[in-house]
Protein backbone atom coordinates (compact mmCIF):
# COMPACT_ATOMS: atom_id res chain seq x y z
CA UNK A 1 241.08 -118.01 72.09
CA UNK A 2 242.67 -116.58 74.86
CA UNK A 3 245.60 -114.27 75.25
CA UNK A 4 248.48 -115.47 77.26
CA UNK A 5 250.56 -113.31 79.52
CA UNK A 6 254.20 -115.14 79.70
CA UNK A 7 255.19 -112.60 82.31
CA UNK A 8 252.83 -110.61 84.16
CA UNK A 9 253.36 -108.75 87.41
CA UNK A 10 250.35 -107.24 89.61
CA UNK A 11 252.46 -104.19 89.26
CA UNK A 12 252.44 -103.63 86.00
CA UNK A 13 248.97 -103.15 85.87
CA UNK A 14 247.49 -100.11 84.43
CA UNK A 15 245.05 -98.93 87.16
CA UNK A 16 248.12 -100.26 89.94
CA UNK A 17 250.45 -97.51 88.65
CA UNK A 18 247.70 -95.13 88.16
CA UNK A 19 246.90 -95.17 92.04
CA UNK A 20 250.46 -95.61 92.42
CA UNK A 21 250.60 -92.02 90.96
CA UNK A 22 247.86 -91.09 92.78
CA UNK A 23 249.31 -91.99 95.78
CA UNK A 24 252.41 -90.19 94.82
CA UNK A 25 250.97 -86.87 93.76
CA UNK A 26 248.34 -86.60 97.04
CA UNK A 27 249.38 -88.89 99.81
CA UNK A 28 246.20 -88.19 101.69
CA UNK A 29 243.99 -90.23 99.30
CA UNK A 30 245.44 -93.52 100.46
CA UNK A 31 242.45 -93.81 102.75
CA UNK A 32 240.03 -94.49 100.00
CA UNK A 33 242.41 -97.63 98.67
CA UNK A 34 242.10 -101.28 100.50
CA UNK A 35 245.39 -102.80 101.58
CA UNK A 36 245.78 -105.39 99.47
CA UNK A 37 245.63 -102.37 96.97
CA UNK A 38 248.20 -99.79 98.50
CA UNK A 39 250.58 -103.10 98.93
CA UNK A 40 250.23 -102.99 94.87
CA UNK A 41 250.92 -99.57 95.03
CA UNK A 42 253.78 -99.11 97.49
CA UNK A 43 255.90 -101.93 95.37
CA UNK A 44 254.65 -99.99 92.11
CA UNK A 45 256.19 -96.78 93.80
CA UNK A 46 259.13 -98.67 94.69
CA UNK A 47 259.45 -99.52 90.89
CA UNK A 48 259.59 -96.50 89.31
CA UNK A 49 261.37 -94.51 91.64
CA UNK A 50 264.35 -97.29 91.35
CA UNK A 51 263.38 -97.23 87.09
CA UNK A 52 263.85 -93.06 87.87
CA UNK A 53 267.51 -93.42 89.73
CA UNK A 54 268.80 -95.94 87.29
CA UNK A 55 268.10 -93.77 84.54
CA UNK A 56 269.24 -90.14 85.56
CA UNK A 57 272.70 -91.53 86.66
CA UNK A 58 275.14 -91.20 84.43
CA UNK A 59 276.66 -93.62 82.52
CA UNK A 60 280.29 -94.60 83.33
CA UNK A 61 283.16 -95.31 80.99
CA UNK A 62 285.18 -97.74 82.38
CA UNK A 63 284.03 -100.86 84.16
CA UNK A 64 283.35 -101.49 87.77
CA UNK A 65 286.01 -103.50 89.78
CA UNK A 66 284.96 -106.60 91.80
CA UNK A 67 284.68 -106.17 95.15
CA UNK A 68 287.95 -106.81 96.50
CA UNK A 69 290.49 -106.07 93.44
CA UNK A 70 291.90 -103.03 93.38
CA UNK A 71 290.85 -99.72 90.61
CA UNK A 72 293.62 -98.57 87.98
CA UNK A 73 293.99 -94.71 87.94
CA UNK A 74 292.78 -93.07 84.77
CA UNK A 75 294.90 -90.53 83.24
């Protein structure tokens, strides 16, 4: 029987976020990787450093505005 993947992104693959991390740690080794493999890896990069800002910000206690209305002072 075979497993099914419901949602699986090239990314997300192991040995993709390994050279991703490779990548990261010693830029100079991304002339031993094909391009169809550093794409993999630059969008893998991408990931976590968004996954890395998202989660050191701080959360915020009141709600964000809609563009356009206008913010209430807190007191």
């Amino acid at each position: 029987m075979l497993r099914q993947i419901d949602s699986f992104c090239p990314i997300d693959h192991p040995e993709i976020i390994a050279i991703a991390l490779d990548i990261m740690i010693t830029p100079a080794r991304r002339m031993y990787y094909s391009a169809l493999v550093l794409e993999l890896a630059d969008a893998a990069i991408a990931r976590i450093r968004h996954e890395l800002m998202v989660a050191t910000q701080p959360d915020t206690a009141e709600p964000l505005a809609a563009p356009g209305q206008p913010t209430l002072p807190v007191n």
